[in-house]
N, C-alpha and C. Protein backbone atom coordinates (compact mmCIF):
# COMPACT_ATOMS: atom_id res chain seq x y z
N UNK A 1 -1.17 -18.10 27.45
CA UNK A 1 -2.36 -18.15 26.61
C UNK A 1 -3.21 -16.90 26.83
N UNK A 2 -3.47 -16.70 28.16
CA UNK A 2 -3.96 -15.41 28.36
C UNK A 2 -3.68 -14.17 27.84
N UNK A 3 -2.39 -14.25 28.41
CA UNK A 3 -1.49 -12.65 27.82
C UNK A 3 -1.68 -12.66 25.93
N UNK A 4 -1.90 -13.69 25.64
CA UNK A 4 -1.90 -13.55 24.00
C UNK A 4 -3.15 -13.33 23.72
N UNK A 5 -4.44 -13.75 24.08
CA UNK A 5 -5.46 -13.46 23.89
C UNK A 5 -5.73 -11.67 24.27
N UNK A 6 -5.30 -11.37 25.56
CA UNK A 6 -5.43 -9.92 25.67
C UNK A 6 -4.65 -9.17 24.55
N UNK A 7 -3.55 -9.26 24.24
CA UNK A 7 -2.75 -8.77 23.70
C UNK A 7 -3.31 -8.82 21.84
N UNK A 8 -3.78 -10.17 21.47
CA UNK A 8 -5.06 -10.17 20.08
C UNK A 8 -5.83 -8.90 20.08
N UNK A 9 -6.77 -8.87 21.54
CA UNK A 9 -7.69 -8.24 21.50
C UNK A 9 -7.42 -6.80 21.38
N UNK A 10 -6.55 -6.22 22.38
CA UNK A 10 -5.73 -4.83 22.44
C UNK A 10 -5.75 -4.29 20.57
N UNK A 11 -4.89 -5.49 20.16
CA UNK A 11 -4.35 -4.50 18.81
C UNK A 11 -5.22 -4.72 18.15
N UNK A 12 -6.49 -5.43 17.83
CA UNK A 12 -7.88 -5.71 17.05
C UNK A 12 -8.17 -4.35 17.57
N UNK A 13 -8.22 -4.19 18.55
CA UNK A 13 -9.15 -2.51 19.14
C UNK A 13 -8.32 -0.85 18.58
N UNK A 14 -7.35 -1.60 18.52
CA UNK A 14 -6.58 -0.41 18.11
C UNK A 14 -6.17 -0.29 16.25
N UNK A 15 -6.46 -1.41 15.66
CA UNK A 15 -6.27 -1.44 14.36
C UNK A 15 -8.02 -0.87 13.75
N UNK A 16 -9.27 -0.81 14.53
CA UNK A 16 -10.29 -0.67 13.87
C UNK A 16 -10.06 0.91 13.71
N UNK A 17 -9.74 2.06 14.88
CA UNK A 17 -9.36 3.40 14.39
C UNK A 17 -8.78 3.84 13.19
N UNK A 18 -7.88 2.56 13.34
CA UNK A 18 -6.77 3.38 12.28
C UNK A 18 -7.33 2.88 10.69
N UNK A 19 -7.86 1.82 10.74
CA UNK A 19 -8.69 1.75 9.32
C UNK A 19 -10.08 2.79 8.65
N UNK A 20 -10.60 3.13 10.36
CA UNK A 20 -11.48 3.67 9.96
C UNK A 20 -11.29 4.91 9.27
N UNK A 21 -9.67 5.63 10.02
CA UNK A 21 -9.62 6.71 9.49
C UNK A 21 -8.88 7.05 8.33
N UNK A 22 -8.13 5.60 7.96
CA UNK A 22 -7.61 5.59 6.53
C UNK A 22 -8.40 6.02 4.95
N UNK A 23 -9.71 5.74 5.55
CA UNK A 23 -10.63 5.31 4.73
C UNK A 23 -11.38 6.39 4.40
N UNK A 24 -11.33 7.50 5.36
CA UNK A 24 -11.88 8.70 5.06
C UNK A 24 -11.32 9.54 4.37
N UNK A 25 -12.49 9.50 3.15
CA UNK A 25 -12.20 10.48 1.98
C UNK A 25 -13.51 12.06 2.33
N UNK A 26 -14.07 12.15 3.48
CA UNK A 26 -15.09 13.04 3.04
C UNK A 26 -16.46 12.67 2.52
N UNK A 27 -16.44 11.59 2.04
CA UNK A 27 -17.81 11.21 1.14
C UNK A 27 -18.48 10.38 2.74
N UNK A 28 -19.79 10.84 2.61
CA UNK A 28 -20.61 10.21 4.02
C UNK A 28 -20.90 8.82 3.06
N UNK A 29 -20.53 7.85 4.65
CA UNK A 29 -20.83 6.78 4.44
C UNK A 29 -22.48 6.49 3.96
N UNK A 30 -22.80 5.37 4.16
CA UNK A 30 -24.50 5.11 3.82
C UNK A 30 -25.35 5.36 4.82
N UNK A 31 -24.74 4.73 6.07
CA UNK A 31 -25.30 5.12 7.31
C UNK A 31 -25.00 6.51 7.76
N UNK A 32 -24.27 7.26 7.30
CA UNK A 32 -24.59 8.97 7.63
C UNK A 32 -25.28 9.03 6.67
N UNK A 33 -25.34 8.92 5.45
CA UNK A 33 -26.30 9.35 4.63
C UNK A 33 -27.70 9.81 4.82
N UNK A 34 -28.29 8.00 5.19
CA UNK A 34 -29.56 7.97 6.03
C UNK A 34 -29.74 8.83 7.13
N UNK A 35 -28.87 8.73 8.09
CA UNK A 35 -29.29 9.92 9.27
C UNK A 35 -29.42 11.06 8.61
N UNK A 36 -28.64 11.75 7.48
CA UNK A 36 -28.98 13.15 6.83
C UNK A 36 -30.54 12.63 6.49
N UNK A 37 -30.68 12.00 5.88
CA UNK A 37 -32.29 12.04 5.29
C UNK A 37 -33.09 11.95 6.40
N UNK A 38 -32.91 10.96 7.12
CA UNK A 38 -33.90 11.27 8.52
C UNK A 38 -33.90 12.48 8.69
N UNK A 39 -33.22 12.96 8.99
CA UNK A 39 -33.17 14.70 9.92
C UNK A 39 -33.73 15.42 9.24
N UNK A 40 -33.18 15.72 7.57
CA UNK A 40 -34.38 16.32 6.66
C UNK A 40 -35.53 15.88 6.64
N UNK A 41 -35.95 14.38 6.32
CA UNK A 41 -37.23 14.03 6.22
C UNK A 41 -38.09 14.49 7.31
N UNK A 42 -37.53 14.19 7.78
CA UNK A 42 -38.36 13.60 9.74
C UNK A 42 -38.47 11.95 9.87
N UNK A 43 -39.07 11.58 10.96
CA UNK A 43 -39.32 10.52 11.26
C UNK A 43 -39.92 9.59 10.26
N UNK A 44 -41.55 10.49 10.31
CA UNK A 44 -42.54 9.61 10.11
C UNK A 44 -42.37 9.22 8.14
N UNK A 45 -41.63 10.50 7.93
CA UNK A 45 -41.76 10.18 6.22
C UNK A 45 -40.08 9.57 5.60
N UNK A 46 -39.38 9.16 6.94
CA UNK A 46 -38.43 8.52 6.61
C UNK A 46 -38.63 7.29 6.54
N UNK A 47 -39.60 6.73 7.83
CA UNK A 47 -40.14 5.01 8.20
C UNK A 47 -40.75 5.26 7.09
N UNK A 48 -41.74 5.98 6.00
CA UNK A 48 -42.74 5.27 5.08
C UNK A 48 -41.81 5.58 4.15
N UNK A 49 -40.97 5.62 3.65
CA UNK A 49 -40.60 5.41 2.44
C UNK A 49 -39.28 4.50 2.64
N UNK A 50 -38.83 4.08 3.44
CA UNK A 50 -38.02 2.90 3.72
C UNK A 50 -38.43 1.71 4.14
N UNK A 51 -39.32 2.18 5.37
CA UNK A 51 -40.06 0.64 6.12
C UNK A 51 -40.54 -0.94 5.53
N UNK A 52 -40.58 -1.71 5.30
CA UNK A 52 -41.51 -2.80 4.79
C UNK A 52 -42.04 -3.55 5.53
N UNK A 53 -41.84 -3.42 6.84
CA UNK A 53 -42.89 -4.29 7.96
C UNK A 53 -43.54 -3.18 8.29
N UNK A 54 -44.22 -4.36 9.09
CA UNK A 54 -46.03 -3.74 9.65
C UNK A 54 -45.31 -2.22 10.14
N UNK A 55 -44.80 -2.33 10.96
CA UNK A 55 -44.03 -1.18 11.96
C UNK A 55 -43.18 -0.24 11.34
N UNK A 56 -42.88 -0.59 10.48
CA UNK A 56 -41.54 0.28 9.39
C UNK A 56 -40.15 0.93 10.66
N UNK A 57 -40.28 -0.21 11.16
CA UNK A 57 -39.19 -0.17 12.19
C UNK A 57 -37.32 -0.77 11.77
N UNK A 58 -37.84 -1.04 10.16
CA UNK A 58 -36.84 -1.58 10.08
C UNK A 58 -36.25 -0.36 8.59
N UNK A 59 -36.53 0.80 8.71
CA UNK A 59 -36.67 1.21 7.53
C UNK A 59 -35.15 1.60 7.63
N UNK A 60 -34.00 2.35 9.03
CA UNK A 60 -33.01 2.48 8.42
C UNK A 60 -31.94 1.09 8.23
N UNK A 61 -32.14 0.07 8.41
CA UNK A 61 -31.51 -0.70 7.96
C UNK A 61 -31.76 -0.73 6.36
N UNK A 62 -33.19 -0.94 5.72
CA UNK A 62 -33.13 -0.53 4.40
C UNK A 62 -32.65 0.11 3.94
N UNK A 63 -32.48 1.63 3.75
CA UNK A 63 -31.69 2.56 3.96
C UNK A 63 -30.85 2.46 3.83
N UNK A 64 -29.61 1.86 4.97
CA UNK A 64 -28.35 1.84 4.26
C UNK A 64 -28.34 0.66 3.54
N UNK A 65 -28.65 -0.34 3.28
CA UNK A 65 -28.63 -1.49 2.41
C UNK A 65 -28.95 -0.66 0.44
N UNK A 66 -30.02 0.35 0.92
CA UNK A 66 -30.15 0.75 -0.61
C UNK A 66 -29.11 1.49 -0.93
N UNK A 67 -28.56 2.68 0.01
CA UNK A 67 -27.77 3.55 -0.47
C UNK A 67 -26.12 3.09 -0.25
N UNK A 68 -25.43 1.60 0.24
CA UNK A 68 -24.59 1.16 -0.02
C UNK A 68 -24.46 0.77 -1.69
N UNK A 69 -25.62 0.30 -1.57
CA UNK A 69 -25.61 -0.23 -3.19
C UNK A 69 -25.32 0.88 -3.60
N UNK A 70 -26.06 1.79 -4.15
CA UNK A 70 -26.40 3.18 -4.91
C UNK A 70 -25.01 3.72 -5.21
N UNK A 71 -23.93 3.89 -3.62
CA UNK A 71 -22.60 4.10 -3.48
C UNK A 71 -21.83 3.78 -3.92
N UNK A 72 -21.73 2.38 -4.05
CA UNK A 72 -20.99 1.34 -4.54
C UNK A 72 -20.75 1.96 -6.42
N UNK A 73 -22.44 1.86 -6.46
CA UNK A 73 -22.39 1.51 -8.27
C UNK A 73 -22.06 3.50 -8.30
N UNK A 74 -22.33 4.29 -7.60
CA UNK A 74 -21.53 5.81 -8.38
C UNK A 74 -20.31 5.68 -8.27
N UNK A 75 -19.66 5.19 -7.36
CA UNK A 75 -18.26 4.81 -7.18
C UNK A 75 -17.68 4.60 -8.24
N UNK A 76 -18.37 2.93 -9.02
CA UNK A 76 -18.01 2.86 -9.93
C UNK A 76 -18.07 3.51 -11.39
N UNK A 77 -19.42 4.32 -11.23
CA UNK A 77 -19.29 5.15 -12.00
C UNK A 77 -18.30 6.18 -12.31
N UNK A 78 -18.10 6.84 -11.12
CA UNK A 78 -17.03 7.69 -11.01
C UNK A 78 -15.74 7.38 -11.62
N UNK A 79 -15.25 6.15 -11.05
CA UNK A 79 -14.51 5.47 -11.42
C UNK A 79 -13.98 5.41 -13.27
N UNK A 80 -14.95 5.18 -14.04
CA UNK A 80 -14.86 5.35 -14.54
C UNK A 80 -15.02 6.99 -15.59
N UNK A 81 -15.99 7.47 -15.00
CA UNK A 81 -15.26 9.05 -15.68
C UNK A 81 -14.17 9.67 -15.60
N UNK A 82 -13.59 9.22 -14.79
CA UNK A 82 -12.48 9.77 -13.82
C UNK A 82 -10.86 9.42 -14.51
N UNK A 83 -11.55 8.19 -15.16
CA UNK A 83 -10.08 7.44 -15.87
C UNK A 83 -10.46 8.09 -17.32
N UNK A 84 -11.39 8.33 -17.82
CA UNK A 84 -11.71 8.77 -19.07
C UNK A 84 -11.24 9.94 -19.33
N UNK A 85 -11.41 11.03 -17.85
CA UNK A 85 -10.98 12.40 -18.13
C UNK A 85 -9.55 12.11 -18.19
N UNK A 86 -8.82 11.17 -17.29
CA UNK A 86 -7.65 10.77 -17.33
C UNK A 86 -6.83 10.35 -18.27
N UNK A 87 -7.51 9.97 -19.00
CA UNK A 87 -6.84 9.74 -20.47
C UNK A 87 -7.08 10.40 -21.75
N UNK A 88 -7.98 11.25 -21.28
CA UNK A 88 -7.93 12.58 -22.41
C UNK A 88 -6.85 13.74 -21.94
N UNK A 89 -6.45 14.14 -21.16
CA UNK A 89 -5.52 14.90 -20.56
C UNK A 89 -4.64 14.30 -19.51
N UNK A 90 -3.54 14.14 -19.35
CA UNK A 90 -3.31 13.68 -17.73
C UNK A 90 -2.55 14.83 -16.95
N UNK A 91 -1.96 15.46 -18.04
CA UNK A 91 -1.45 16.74 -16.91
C UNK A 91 -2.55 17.51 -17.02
N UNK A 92 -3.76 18.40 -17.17
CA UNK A 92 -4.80 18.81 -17.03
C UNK A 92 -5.65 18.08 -15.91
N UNK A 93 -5.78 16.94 -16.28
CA UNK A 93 -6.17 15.95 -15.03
C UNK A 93 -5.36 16.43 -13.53
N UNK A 94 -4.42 16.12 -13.81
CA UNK A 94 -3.25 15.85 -12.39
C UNK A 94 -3.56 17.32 -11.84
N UNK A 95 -3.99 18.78 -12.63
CA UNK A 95 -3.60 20.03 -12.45
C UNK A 95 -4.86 20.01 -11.51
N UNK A 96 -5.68 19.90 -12.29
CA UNK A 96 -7.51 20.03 -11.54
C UNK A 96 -7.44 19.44 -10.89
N UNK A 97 -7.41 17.93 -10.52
CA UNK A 97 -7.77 17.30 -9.56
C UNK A 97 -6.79 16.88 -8.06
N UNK A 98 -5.70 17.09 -8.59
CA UNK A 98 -4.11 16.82 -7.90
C UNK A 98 -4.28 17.64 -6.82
N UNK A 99 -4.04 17.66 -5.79
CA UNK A 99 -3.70 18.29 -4.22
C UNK A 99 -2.17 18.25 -3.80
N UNK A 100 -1.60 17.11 -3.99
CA UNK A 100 -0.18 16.85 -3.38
C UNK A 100 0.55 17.82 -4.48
N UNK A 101 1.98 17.56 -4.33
CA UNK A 101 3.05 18.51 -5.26
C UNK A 101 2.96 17.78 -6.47
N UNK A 102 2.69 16.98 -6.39
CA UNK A 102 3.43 16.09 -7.84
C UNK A 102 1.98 15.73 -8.32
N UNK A 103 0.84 15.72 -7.86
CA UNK A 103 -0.56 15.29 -8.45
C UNK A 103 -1.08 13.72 -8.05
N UNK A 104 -0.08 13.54 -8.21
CA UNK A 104 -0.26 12.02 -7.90
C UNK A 104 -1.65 11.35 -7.19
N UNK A 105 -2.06 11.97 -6.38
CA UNK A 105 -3.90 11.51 -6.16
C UNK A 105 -4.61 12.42 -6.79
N UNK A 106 -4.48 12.67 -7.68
CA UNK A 106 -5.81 13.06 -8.67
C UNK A 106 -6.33 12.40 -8.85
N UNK A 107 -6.11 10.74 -9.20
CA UNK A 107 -7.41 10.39 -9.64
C UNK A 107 -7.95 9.72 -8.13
N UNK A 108 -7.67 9.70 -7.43
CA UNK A 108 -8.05 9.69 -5.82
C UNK A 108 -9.61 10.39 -5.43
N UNK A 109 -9.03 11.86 -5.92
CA UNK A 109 -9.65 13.00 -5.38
C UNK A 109 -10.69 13.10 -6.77
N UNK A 110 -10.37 12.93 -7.80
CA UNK A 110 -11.72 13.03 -8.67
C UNK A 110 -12.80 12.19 -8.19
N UNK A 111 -12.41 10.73 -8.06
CA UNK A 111 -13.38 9.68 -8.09
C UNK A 111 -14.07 10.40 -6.28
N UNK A 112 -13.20 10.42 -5.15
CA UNK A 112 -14.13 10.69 -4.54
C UNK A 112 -15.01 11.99 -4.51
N UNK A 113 -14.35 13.14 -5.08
CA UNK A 113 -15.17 14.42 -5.03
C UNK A 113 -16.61 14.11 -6.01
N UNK A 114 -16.56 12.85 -7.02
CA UNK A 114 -17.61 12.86 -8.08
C UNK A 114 -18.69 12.00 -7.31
N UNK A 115 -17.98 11.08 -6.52
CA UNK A 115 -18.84 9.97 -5.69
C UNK A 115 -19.51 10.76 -4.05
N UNK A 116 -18.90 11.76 -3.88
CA UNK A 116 -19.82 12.76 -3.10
C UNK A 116 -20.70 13.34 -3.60
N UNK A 117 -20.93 14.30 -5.02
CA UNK A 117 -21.05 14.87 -5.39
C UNK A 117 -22.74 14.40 -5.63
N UNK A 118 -22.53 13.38 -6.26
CA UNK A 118 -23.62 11.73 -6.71
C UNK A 118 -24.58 11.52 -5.33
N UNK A 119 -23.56 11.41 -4.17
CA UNK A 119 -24.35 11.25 -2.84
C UNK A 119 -25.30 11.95 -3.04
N UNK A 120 -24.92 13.59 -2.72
CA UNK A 120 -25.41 14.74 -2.48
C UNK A 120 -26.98 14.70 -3.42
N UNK A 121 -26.76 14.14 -4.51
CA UNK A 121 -28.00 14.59 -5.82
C UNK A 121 -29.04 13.52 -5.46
N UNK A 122 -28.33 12.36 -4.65
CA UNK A 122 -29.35 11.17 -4.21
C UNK A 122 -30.18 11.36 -3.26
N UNK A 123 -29.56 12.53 -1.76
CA UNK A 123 -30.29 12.33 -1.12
C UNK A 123 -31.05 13.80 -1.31
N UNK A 124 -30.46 14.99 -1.76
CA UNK A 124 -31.60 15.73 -2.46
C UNK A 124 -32.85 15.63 -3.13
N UNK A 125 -32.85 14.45 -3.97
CA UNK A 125 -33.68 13.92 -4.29
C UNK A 125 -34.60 13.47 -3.79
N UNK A 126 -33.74 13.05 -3.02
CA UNK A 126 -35.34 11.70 -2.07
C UNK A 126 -35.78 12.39 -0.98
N UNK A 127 -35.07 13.26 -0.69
CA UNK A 127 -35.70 14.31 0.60
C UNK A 127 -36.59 15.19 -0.34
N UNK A 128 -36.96 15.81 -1.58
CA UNK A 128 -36.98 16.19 -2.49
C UNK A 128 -38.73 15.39 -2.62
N UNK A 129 -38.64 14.52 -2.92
CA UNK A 129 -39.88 13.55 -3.43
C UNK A 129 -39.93 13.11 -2.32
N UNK A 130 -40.04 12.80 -1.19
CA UNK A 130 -40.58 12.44 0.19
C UNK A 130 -41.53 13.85 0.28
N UNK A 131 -41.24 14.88 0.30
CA UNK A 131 -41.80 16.24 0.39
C UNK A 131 -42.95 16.23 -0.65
N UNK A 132 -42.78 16.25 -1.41
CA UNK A 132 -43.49 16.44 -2.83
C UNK A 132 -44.96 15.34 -2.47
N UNK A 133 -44.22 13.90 -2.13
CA UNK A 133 -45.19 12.22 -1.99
C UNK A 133 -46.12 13.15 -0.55
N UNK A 134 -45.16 13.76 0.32
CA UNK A 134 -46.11 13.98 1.47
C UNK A 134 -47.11 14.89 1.25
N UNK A 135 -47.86 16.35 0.49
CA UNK A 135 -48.15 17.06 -0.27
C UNK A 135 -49.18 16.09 -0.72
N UNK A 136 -48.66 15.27 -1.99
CA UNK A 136 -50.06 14.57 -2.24
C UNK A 136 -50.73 13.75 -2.00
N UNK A 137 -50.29 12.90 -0.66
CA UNK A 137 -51.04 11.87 0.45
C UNK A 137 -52.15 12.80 1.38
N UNK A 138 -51.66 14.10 1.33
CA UNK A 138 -52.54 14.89 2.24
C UNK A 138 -53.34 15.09 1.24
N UNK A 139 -53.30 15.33 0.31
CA UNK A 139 -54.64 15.64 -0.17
C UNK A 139 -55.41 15.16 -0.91
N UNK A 140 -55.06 13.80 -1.31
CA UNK A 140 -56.12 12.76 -1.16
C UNK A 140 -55.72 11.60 -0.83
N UNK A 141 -55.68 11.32 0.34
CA UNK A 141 -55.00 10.07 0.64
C UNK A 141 -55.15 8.59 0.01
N UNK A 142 -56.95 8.44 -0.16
CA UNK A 142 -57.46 7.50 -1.10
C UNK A 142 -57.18 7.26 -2.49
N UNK A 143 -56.74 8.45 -3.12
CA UNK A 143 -55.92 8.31 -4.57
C UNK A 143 -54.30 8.12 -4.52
N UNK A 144 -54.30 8.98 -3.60
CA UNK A 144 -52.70 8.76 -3.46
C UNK A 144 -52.11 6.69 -3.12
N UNK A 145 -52.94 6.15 -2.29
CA UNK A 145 -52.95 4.69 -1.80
C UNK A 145 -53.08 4.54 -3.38
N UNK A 146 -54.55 4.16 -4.08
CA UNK A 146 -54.64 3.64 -5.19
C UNK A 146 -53.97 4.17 -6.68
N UNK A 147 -53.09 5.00 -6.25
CA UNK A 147 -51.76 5.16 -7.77
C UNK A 147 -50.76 4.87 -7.24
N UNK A 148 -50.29 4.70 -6.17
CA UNK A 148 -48.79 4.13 -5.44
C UNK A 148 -48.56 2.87 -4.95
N UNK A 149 -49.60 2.33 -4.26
CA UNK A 149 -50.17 1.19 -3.61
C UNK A 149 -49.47 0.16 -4.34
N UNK A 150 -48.79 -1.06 -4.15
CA UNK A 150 -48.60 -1.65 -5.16
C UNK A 150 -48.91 -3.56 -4.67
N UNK A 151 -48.84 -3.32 -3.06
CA UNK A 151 -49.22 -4.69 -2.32
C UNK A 151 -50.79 -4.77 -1.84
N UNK A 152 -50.97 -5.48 -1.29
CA UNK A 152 -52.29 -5.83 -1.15
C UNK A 152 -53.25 -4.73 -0.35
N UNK A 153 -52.52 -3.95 0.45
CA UNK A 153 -52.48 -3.33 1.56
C UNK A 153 -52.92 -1.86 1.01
N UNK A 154 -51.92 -1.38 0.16
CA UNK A 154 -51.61 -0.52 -0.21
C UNK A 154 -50.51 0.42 0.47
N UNK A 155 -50.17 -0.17 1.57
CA UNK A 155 -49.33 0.22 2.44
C UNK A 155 -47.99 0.86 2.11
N UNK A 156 -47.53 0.12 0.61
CA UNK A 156 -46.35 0.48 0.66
C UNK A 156 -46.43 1.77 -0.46
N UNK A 157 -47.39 2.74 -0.56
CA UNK A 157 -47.71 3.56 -1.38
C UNK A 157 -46.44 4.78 -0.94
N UNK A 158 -46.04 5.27 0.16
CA UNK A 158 -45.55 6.38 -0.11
C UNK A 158 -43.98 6.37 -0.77
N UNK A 159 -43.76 5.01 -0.18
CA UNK A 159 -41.82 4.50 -0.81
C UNK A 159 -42.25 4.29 -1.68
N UNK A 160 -43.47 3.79 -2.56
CA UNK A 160 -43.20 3.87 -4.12
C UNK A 160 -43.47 5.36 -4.65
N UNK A 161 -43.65 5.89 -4.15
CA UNK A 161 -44.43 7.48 -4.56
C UNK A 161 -42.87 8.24 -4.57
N UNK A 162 -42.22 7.85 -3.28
CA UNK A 162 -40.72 8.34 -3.15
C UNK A 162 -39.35 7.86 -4.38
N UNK A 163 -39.80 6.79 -4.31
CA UNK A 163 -38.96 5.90 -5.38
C UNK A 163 -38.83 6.65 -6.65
N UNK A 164 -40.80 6.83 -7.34
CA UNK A 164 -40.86 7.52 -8.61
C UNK A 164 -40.41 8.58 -8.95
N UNK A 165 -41.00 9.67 -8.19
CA UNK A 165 -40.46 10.74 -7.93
C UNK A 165 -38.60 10.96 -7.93
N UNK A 166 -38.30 10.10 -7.30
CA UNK A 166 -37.12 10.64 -6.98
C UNK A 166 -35.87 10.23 -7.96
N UNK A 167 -36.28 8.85 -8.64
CA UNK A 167 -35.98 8.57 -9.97
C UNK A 167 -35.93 9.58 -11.50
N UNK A 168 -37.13 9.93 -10.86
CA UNK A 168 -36.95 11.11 -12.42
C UNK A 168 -36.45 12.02 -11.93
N UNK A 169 -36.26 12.78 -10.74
CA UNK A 169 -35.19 13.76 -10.58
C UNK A 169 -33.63 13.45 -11.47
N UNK A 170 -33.25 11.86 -10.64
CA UNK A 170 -32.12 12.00 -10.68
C UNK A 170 -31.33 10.69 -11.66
N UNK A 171 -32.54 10.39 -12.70
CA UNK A 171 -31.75 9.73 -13.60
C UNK A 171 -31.95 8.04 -12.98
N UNK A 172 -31.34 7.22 -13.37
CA UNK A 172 -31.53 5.82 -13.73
C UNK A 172 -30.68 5.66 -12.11
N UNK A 173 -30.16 6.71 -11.62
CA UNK A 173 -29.52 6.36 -9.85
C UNK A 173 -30.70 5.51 -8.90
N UNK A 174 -30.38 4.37 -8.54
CA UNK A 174 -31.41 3.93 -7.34
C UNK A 174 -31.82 4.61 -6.15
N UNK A 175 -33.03 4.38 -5.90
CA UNK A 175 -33.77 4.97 -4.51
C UNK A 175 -34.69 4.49 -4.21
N UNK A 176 -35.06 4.94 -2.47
CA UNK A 176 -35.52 3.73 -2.05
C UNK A 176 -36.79 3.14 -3.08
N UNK A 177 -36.89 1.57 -2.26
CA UNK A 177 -37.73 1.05 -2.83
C UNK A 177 -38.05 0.47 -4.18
N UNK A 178 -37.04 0.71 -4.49
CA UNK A 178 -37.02 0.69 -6.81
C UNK A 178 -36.80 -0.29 -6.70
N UNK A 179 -36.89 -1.64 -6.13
CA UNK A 179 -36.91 -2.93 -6.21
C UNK A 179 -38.17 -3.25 -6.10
């Protein structure tokens, strides 16, 4: 009973590597994502435009919860341009996008090079309008609260300031807070 339980556990430990690295296409997960935006943002303007408790201690779990979603749905976006270009050309397709001899993951390599690509414009963005939201909290903080403000508090003014902003950069794509 023992030896089988160790022996479960062994290849559970050794099957999580090998999935993890199956899986890598290049495109940062959600949780690298967020750490890129932290590092650009900084700290303090990463917790206010993610945070929703008192503490905004919980802001990168938000974070990746928003930008899984966000991922998910360019994915599927991708997904679908990807089959569209695919069926307007397929040897043109297979030529551009194809890596192997025969092409055969082209549409592999489209969907993920387009679903990076999407990353990239999301978190430009919001690092983008975090900058911009921080700019006009400094200089009037009291207007800035009462046009962003949207709870009782006004607290949650700069993630909506980030949200807006970063929405019209980049199109109908989610960011934080747009809930």
């Amino acid at each position: 009973m023992r030896k089988t339980f160790v022996t479960l556990v062994a290849g559970a430990c050794l099957a999580v590597p090998a999935g993890a690295l199956a899986a890598d296409d290049g495109t940062p997960n959600a949780s690298q994502s967020c750490k890129q935006q932290r590092e650009m943002m900084g700290e303090g303007a990463f917790k206010a435009t993610y945070g929703t408790n008192a503490n905004k201690s919980n802001a990168f779990g938000k974070c990746v919860s928003k930008m899984s979603k966000a991922q998910q749905n360019g994915q599927a976006s991708a997904a679908k341009e990807c089959k569209a270009e695919e069926e307007a050309g397929a040897a043109a397709f297979a030529a551009k996008y194809g890596t192997n001899k025969n092409g055969k993951n082209a549409y592999g390599k489209c969907v993920s090079s387009k679903s990076k690509e999407a990353d990239e414009k999301r978190t430009d963005a919001t690092v983008s309008a975090a900058k911009q939201c921080k700019a006009e909290r400094k200089a009037d903080p009291a207007a800035f609260k009462a046009k962003y403000g949207t709870n009782k508090s006004k607290s949650n003014a700069f993630g909506k300031c980030v949200s807006t902003k970063a929405k019209a950069q980049q199109g109908d794509t989610p960011s934080p807070q747009a809930s």
